[in-house]
Each structure stands twice: as structure tokens, then as C-alpha cells.
Protein backbone atom coordinates (compact mmCIF):
# COMPACT_ATOMS: atom_id res chain seq x y z
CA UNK A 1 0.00 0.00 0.00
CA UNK A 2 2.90 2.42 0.73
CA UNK A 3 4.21 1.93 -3.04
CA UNK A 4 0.25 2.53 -4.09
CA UNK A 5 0.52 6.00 -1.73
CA UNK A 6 3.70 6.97 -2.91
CA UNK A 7 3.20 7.11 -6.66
CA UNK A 8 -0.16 8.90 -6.03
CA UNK A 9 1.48 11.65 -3.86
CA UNK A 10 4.20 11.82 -6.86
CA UNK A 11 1.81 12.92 -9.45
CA UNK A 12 -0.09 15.25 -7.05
CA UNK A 13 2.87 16.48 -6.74
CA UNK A 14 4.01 16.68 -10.83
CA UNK A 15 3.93 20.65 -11.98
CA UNK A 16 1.48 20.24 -15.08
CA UNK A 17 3.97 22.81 -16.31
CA UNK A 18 6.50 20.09 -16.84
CA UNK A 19 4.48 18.47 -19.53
CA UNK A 20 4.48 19.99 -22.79
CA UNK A 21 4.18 17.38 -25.69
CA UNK A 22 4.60 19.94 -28.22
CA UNK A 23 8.44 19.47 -27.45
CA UNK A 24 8.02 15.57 -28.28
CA UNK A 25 8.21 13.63 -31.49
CA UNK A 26 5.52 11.89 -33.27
CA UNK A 27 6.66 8.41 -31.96
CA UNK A 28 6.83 9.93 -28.34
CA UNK A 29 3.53 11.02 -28.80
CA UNK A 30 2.12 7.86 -29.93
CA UNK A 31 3.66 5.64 -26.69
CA UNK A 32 2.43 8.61 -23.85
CA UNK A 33 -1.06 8.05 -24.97
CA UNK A 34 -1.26 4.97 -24.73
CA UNK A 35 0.56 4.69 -21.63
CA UNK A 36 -1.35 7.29 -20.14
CA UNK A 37 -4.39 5.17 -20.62
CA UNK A 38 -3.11 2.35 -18.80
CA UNK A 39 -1.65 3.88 -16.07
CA UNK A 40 -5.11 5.80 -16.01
CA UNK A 41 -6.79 2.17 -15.87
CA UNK A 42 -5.12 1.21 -12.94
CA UNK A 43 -5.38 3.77 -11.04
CA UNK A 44 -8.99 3.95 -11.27
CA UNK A 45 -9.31 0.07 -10.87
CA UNK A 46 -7.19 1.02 -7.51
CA UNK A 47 -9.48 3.36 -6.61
CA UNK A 48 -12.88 1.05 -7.18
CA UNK A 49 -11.39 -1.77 -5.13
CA UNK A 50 -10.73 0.75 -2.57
CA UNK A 51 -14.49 1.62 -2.43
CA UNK A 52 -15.63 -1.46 -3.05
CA UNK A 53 -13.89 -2.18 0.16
CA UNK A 54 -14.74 1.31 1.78
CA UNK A 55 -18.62 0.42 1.25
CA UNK A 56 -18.00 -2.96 2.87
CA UNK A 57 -16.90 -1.41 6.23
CA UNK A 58 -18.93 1.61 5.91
CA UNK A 59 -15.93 3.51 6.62
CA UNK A 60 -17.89 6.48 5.31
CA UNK A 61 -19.63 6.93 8.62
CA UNK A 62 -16.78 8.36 10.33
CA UNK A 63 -17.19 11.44 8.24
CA UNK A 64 -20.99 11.51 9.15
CA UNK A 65 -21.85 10.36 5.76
CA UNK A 66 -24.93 7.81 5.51
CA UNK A 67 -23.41 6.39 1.89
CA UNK A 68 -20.24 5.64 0.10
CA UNK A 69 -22.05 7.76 -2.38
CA UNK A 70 -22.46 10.97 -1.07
CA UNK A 71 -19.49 10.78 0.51
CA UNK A 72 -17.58 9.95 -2.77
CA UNK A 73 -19.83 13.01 -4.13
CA UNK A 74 -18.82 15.32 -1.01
CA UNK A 75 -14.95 14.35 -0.71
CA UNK A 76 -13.95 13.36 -4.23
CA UNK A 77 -16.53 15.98 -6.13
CA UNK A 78 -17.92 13.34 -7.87
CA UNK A 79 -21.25 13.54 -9.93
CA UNK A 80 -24.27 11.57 -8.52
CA UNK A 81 -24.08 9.29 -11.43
CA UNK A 82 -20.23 8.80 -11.17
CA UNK A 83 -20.38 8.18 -7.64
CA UNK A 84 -22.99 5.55 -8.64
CA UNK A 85 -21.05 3.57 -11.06
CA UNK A 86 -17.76 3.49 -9.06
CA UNK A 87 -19.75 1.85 -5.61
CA UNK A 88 -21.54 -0.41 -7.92
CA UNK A 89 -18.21 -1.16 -9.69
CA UNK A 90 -16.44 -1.86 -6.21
CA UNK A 91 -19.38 -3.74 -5.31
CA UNK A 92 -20.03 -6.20 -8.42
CA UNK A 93 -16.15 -6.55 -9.01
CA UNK A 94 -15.92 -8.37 -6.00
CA UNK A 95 -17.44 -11.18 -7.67
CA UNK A 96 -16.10 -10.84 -10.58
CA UNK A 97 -12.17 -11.36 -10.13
CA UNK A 98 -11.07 -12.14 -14.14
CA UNK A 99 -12.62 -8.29 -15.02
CA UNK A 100 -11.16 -7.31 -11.65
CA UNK A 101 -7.57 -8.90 -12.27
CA UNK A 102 -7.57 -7.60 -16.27
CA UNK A 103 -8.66 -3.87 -14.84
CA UNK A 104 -5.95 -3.79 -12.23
CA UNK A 105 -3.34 -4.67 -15.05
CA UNK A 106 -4.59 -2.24 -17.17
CA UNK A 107 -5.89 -4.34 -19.99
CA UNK A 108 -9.24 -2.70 -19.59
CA UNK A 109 -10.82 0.98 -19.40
CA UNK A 110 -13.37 2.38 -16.66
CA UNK A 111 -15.83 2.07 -20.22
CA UNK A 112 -15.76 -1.99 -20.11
CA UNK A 113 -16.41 -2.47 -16.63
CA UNK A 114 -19.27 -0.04 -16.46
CA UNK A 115 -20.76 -2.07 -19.56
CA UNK A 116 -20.35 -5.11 -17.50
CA UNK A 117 -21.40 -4.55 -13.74
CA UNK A 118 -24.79 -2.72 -14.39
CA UNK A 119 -25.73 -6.26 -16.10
CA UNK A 120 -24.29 -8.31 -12.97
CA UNK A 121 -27.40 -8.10 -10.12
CA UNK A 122 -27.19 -11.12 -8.24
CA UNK A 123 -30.49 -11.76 -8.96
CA UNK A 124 -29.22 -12.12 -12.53
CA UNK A 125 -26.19 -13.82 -11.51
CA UNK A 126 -28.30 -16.42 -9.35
CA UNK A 127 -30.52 -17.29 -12.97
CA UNK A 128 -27.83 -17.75 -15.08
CA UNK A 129 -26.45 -20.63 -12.48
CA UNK A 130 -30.20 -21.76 -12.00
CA UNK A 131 -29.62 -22.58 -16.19
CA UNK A 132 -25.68 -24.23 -15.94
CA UNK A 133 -24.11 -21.04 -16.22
CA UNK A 134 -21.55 -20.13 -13.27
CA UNK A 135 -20.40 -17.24 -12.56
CA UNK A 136 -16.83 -18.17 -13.34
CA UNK A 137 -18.15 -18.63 -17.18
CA UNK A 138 -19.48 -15.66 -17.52
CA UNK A 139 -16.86 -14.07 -16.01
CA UNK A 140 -14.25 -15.04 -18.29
CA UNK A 141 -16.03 -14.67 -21.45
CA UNK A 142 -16.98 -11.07 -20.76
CA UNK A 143 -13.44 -10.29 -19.55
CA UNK A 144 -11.89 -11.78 -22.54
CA UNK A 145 -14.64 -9.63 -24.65
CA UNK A 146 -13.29 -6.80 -22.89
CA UNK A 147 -9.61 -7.28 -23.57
CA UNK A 148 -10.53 -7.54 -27.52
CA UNK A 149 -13.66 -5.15 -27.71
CA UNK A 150 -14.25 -1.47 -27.33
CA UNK A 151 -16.48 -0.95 -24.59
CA UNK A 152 -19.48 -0.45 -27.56
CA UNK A 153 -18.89 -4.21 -28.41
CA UNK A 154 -18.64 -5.08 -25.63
CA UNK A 155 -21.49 -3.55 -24.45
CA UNK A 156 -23.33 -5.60 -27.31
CA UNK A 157 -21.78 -8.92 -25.76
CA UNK A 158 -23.08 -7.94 -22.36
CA UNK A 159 -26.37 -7.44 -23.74
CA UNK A 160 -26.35 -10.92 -25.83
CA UNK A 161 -25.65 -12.72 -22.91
CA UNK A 162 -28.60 -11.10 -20.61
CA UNK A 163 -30.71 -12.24 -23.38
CA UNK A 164 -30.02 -15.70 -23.27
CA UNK A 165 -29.55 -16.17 -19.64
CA UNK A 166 -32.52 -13.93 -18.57
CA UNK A 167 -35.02 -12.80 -21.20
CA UNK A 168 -37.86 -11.92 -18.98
CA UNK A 169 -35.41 -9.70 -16.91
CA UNK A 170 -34.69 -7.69 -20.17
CA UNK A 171 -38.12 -7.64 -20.20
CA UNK A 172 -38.42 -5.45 -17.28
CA UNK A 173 -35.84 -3.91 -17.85
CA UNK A 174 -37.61 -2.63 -20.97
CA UNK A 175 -40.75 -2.03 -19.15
CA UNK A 176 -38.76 0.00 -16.08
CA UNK A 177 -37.76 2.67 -19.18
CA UNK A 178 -40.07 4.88 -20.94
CA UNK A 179 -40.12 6.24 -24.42
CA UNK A 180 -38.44 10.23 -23.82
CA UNK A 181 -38.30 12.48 -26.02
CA UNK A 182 -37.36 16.26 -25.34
CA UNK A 183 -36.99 19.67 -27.82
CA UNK A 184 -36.25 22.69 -26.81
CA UNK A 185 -35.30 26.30 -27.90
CA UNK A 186 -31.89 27.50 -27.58
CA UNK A 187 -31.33 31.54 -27.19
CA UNK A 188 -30.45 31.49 -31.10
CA UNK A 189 -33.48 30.01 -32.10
CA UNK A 190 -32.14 26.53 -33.15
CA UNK A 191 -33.82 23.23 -31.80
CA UNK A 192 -32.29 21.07 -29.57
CA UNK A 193 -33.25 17.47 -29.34
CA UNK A 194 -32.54 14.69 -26.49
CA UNK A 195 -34.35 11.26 -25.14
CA UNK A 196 -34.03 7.98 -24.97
CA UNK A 197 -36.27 5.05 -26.77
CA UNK A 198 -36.31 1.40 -25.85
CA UNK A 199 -34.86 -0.66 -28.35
CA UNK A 200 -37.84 -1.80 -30.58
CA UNK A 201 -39.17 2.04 -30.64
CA UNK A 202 -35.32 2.82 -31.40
CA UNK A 203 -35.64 0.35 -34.39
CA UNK A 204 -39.18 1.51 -35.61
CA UNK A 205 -37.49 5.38 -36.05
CA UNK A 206 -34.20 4.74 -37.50
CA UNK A 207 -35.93 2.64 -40.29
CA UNK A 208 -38.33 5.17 -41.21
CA UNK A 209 -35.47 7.55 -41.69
CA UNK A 210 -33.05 5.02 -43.10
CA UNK A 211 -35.55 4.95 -46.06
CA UNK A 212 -36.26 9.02 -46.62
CA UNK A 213 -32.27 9.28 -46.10
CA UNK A 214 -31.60 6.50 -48.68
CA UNK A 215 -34.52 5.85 -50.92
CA UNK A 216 -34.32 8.73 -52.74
CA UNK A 217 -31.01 10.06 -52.00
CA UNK A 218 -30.45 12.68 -55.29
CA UNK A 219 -26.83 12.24 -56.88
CA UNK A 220 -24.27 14.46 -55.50
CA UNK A 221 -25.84 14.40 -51.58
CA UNK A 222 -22.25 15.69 -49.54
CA UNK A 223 -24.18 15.99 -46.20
CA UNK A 224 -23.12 14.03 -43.51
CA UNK A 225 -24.83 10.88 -42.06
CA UNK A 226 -26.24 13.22 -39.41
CA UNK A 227 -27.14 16.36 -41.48
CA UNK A 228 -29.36 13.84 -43.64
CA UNK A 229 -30.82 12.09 -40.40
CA UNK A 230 -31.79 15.05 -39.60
CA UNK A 231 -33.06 16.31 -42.87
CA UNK A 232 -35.30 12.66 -43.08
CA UNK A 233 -36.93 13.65 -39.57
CA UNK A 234 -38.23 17.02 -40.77
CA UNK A 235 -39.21 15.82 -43.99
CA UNK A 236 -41.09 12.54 -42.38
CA UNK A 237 -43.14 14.96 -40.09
CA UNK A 238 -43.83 17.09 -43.22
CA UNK A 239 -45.36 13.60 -44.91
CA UNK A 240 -47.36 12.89 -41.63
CA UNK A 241 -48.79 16.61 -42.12
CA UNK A 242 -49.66 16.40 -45.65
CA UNK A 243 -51.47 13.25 -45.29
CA UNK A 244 -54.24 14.93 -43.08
CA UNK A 245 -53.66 11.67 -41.07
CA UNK A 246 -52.35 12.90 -37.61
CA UNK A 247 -55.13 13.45 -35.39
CA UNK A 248 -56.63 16.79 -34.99
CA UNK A 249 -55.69 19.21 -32.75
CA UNK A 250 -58.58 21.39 -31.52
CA UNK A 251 -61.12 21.00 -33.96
CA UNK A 252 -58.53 21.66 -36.68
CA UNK A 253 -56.05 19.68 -38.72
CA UNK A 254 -52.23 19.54 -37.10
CA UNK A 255 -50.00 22.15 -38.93
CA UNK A 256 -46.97 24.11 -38.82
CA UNK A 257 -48.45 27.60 -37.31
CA UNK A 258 -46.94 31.25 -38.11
CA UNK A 259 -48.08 34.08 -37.43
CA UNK A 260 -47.12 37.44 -39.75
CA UNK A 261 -47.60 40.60 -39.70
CA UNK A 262 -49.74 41.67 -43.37
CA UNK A 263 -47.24 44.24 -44.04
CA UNK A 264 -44.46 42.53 -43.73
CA UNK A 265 -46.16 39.37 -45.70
CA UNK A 266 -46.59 42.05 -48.24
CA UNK A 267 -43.34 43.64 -47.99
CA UNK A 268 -40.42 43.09 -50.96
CA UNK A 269 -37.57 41.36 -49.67
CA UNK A 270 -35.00 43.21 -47.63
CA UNK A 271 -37.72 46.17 -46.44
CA UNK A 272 -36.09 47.82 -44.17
CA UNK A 273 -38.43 48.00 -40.12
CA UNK A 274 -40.54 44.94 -41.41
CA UNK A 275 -41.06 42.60 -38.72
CA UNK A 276 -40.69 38.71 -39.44
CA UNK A 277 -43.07 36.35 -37.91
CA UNK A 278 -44.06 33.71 -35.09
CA UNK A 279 -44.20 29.89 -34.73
CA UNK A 280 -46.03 28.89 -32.18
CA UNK A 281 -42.95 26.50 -30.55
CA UNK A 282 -40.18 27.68 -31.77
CA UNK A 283 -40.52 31.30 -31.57
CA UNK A 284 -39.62 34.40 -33.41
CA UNK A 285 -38.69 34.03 -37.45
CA UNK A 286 -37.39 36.58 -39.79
CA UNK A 287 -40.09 37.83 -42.49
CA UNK A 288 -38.28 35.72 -45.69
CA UNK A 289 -38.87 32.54 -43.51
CA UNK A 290 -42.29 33.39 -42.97
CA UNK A 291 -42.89 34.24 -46.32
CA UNK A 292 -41.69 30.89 -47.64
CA UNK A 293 -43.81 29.38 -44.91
CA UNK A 294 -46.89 31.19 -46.45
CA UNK A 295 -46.11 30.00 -50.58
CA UNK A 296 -47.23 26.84 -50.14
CA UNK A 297 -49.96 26.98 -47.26
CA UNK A 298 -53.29 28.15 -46.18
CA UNK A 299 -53.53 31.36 -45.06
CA UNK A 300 -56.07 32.53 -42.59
CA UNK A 301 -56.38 36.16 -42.35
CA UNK A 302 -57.34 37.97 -38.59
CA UNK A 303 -57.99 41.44 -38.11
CA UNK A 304 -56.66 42.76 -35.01
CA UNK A 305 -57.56 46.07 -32.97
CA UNK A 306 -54.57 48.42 -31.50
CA UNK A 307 -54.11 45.80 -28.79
CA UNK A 308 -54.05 42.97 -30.70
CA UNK A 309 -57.11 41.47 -29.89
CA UNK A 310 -58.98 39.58 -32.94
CA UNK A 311 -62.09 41.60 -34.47
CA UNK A 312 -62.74 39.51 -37.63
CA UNK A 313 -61.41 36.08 -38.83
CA UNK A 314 -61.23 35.36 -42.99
CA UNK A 315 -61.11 32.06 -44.76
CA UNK A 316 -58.53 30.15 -46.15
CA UNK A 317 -57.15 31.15 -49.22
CA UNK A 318 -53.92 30.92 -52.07
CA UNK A 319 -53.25 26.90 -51.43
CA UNK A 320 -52.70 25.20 -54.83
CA UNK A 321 -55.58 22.67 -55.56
CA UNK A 322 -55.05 19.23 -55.95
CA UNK A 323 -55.08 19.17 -59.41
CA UNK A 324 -52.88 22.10 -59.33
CA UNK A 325 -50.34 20.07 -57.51
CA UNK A 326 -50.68 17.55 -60.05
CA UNK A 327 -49.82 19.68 -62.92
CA UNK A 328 -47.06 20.84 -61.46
CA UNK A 329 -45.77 17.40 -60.65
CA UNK A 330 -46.54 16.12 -63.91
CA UNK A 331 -44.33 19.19 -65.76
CA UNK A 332 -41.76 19.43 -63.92
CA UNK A 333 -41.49 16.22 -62.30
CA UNK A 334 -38.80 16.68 -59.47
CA UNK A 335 -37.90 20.13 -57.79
CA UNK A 336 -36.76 23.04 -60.72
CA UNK A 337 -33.80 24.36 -59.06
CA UNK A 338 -30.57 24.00 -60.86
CA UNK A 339 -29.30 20.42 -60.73
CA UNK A 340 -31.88 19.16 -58.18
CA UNK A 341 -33.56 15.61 -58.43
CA UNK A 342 -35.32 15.82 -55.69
CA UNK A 343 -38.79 14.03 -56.35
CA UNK A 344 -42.06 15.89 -56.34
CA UNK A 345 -43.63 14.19 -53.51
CA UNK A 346 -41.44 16.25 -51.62
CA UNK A 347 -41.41 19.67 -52.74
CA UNK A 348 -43.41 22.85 -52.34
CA UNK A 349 -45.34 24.19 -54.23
CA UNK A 350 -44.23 27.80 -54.83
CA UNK A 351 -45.41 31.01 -55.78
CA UNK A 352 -42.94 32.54 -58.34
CA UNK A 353 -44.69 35.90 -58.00
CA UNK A 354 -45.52 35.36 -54.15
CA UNK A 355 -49.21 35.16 -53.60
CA UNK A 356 -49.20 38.41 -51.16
CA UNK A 357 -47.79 40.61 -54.18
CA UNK A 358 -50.62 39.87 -56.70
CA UNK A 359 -49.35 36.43 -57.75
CA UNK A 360 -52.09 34.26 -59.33
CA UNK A 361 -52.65 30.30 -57.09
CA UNK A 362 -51.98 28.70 -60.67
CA UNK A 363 -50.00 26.39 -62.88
CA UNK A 364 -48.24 29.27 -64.80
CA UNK A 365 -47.10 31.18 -61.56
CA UNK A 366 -46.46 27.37 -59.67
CA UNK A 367 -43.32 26.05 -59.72
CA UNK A 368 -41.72 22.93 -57.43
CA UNK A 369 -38.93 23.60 -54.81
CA UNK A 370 -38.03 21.05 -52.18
CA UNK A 371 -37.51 22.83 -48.90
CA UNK A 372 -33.85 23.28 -49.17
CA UNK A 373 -34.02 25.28 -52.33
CA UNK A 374 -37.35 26.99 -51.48
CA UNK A 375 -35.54 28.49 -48.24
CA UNK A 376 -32.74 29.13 -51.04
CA UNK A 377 -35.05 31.21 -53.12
CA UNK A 378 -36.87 33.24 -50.17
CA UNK A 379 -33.98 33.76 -47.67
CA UNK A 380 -30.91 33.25 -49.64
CA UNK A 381 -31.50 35.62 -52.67
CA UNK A 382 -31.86 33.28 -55.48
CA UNK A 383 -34.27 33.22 -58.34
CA UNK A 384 -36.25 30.57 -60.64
CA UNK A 385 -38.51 31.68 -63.76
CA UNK A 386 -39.71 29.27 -66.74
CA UNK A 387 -39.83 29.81 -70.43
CA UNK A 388 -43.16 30.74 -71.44
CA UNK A 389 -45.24 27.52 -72.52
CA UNK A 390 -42.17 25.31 -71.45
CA UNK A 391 -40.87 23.13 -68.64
CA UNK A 392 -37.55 24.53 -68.87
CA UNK A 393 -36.49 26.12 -65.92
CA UNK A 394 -33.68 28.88 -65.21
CA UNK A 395 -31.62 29.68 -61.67
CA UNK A 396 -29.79 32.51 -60.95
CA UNK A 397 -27.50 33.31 -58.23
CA UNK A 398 -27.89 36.45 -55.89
CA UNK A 399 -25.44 38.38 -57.64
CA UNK A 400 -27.76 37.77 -60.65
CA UNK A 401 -26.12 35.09 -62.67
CA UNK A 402 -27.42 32.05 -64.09
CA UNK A 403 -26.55 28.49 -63.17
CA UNK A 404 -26.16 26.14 -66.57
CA UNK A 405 -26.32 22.71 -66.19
CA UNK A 406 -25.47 19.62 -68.57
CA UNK A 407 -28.27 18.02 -69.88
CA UNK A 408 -31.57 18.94 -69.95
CA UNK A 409 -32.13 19.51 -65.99
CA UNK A 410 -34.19 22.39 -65.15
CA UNK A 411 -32.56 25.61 -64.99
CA UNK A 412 -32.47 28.85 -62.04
CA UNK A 413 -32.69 32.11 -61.37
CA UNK A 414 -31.41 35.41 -59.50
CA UNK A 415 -33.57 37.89 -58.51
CA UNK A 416 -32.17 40.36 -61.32
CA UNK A 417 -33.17 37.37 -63.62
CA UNK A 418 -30.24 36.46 -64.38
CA UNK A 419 -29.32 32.67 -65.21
CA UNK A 420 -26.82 30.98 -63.10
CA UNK A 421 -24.25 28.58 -65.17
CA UNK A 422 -22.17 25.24 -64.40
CA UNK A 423 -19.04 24.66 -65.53
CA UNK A 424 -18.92 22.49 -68.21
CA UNK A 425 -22.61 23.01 -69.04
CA UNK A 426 -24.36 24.47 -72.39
CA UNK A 427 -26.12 27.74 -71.99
């Protein structure tokens, strides 16, 4: 133990301004790290057997403490949860003395024992013997997982073997956690998501997106794997709203709600004083969202006195029909913008003269835009008009030039009308 003291008081004693691996070599570099870990893996299997031990005498009521664990969270400023994991550690590890012997050599982290031990109730322990399976098995095939696995495989080991030795106690284990799911609004607006789903639910999500991220994945796609999860989650909540399936939600269909100002759904782009608009979650939104909001939507106009109180509610108005819709789909068959595939099931349908400006609800002044490029054309600057009597489309950037494409893929435009170009592409 005096060894064990000794070395700890030496590195509590280091001067962190001793260390600088700037001043060491690549190959120095790559045998600290690794080092470090180990030595870090000791040390903390040290200092779980101590507790382990610590609990077992209740040493922690000298110090007026009724638990290890808030002792370990008073004396070692330890997190609830942390303190958690290292007294159940310490605890389990007593019966486990493979994973104990291969942590106190290093040959495992702090991450593969705290996959292991939460599996390891006795009661668990005591089923898996009832069925031929000793503890000294199960032991030594989870330690030698852990000494060839990251703690994520390992993890998945862990979980195999709880499934064959106790499937009703997965079961419960199932039943013991509910379905979570959390969003809420940062300071900038964004949305932040969080929860936890039991493994079936888990399963029944990550397929749905699977297929909107890969079954019609347009050539080209550079987003990452979670930028297009998280485009397939918006876009499968926009196909539960357009189906008119989703229950109702007082008296009226569930929607996306905004609320705008006239003027400013009026206004040109970049008016200077013109307010933007309000969802009903997520808060404040600058007019050129709102606007795009409105071009494919039903609008429902309220008159308001001076203190904002409703006098007189209109009717819906400006949504394309359904046979509308269908026009569109059938001339232009996938979203217009420059060297988009996107499909028409999921576009917008937009108004090329916006609706609040005079623009007619009609196939001539309809054009498709999935929602990235419709956001493009309201809020990023950039244009789209047709050829009279054609389904060729033109793009053009903000500064007014046009985007050219090879092939015969619909074509963009700027706000000045100008046609944005491609490299390589035929005017």
C-alpha cells in the first residue's frame, strides 16, 4: 500500500507545467497516450477496489456520511451518477475477479467495466447458475470480450448474454424505461433534441429515416450521415402533415403555425423596419422565412384592434388545388432548381410571384422547390422563372447570374433574372 501512496502523492505532486508534448516527437507522442491510458486504468481500478472495500466497512460513517455515495460526491466531487457507477463497480467486481484482475493490469478501461457490472445483479447472476451457467463462465467470457472489444462491443456482448440467460429480466428492464423524447429552444433560435427510446421504438425510427435518407437520395448528396438524419426527420413529419392523417388538434387539422404581420407578408424582400413572424414552438422568425412558410400553405387572415385582440377572422385562401399540384408534378417532375432531383412528392409548391404581391394560385405562376431550395429562393437571394409555354427552368445566383447545367435539368434564377451557369454546361 505504501508503493500505491507513494506514486499517487508523486503525481499530485508533478507541476502540469512540466508536460508539454509539443516538445516531443511523433513516436513519443504515440507511446504517452497509450501509456497514459493504462496507467489511467489502474489507477482507477485502484481506486474502485478501494471503495468497493470502503462500502463494505462503511468507513464512510466516520465522516458523518450515511453512503459511500455521497461521501464519494462530497470528498472526491464526484457527480451523482459517477459516484454511482464506481460503488456499484467496487461492489459487483468483488465477484467478478477475471474483469477485476484484467482492470488492475490495465488491460481494460473504466468504459468496459461499467458495460459489465450494471448487467451483474445477483439476482441475474443467481438465474444464469439456476440454467448451468456459473459465474466463473461468464466471467471469463466477458473479460476476454473486454480485452478484444471497445467498450461499444462489448457492451453488445453484455447485452447478448442477458438475453439468453434472462429474457424476462430484459423484459423489465424494458418495461422499467419509458419512451423520452425532449426539444427545446436555444437563445439562437435553433432546436435542440434529447431522449431515450427502448430498443424496438429505437428500431421503428431509424428505419423510417433510413428509407427518406436512402430511398431517394439525389446524386451528388455531400451531407453528412447526421445532417441527412436530420433532414429525413423534418421531412417525415412534413409527410405525416400532408397526409391529413395525424389526429386533430382542436377542432382543426395539425399544422406548422406562423403568425405574420400583413405588411411585412406584403413587404419586398430586404424592407427595411418589417417585422418577421411567429411559430407557435419555436418562436420568433425573420419575415423571408415566414414568407416561404406562407407560398405553399393556407392562409387565414385575422384582423386585429390596436391591442391585438382579434375583431374579424377570414377564410382560407392561395393553397394550390389538388389538381394544381398535379400539374405541377406532372411538368416538372422533381424540384426546378438547378441540378436538383429531388422528387415531387417532396417539394413545395411555390409562388414565383408570391401570392401576397398579386401572384395568381396557378400552374403558370407554380413552380416545385423542395424545402432546401425553397428556403434558397426566399432567404438566400436566389431566383427561378420558366420559359413561357415550357418546362424549362432557369436559376440565378444572388449576384444575378445564371446556373447552366449539362443536360436537360431544369434551370435557375437570381432575382435580377439572371441565369446561373455550371461549368462544363451548355447555356
Amino acid at each position: 500500500m505504501s508503493s500505491w501512496a507513494s506514486v499517487l502523492q508523486q503525481i499530485a505532486e508533478l507541476d502540469p507545467a512540466d508536460f508539454d508534448p509539443d516538445a516531443m516527437g511523433d513516436e513519443q507522442l504515440r507511446e504517452f497516450v497509450p501509456l497514459a491510458q493504462r496507467g489511467i486504468n489502474r489507477l482507477t481500478a485502484a481506486q474502485t477496489r478501494a471503495v468497493g472495500i470502503g462500502e463494505a466497512r462503511q468507513v464512510q460513517k466516520a465522516d458523518g456520511m450515511v453512503s459511500m455515495k455521497s461521501w464519494l460526491t462530497g470528498h472526491c466531487r464526484l457527480s451523482g451518477r459517477e459516484a454511482t457507477g464506481l460503488v456499484r463497480d467496487g461492489r459487483r467486481l468483488a465477484h467478478l475477479p477475471e474483469l477485476a484482475a484484467a482492470y488492475a493490469e490495465g488491460d481494460v478501461t473504466q468504459g468496459h467495466v461499467q458495460v459489465i457490472t450494471p448487467a451483474m445483479t445477483p439476482a441475474r447472476l443467481a438465474t444464469a447458475a439456476a440454467n448451468g451457467i456459473d459465474v466463473d463462465t461468464t466471467d471469463a467470457v466477458l473479460t476476454e470480450a473486454a480485452r478484444r472489444l471497445g467498450p461499444e462491443d462489448t457492451a453488445m456482448a453484455v447485452r447478448r448474454w442477458v438475453a439468453g440467460v434472462d429474457p424476462d429480466g430484459t423484459m423489465d428492464d424494458a418495461a422499467g424505461l419509458p419512451r423520452i423524447f425532449r426539444m427545446a429552444v436555444s437563445s439562437g433560435g435553433r432546436i435542440y433534441l434529447s431522449g431515450h427510446l427502448d430498443a424496438v421504438g429505437g428500431e421503428t425510427v431509424h428505419a423510417a429515416l433510413e428509407a427518406l435518407m436512402n430511398g431517394d437520395r439525389p446524386a451528388g448528396d455531400l451531407r453528412t450521415h447526421g445532417q441527412r438524419m436530420g433532414g429525413a426527420l423534418v421531412e417525415l413529419a412534413r409527410r405525416a402533415l400532408r397526409t391529413g392523417e395525424l389526429p386533430t388538434v382542436r377542432g382543426s387539422a395539425a399544422q406548422v403555425r406562423v403568425t405574420i404581420d400583413w405588411f411585412a407578408l406584403c413587404a419586398e424582400r430586404g424592407a427595411p423596419g418589417v417585422a418577421g413572424g411567429d411559430l407557435h414552438f419555436a418562436g420568433p422568425i425573420g419575415p423571408e422565412t415566414a414568407r416561404r412558410l406562407a407560398c405553399d400553405a393556407g392562409v387565414v387572415r385575422i384582423l386585429t384592434d390596436p391591442a391585438g385582440l382579434p375583431l374579424d377572422v377570414g377564410q382560407e385562401q392561395r393553397t394550390a388545388t389538388a389538381a394544381i399540384r398535379r400539374s405541377l408534378e406532372l411538368r416538372d417532375g422533381h424540384c426546378v432548381f438547378a441540378g436538383c432531383t429531388i422528387p415531387a412528392a417532396w417539394c413545395d409548391v411555390h409562388h414565383v410571384i408570391h401570392w401576397a404581391h398579386g401572384g395568381p394560385t396557378s400552374c403558370e405562376n407554380g413552380a416545385l422547390l423542395c424545402e432546401r431550395h425553397h428556403t434558397a429562393v426566399h432567404e438566400g437571394g436566389f431566383g427561378i422563372a420558366r420559359d413561357p409555354g415550357t418546362a424549362v427552368w432557369h436559376t440565378y445566383r444572388p449576384d444575378g447570374s445564371e446556373i447552366h447545367i449539362r443536360g436537360s435539368s431544369p434551370h435557375t434564377y437570381r432575382p435580377d433574372r439572371s441565369e446561373i451557369h455550371i461549368r462544363g454546361s451548355s447555356p
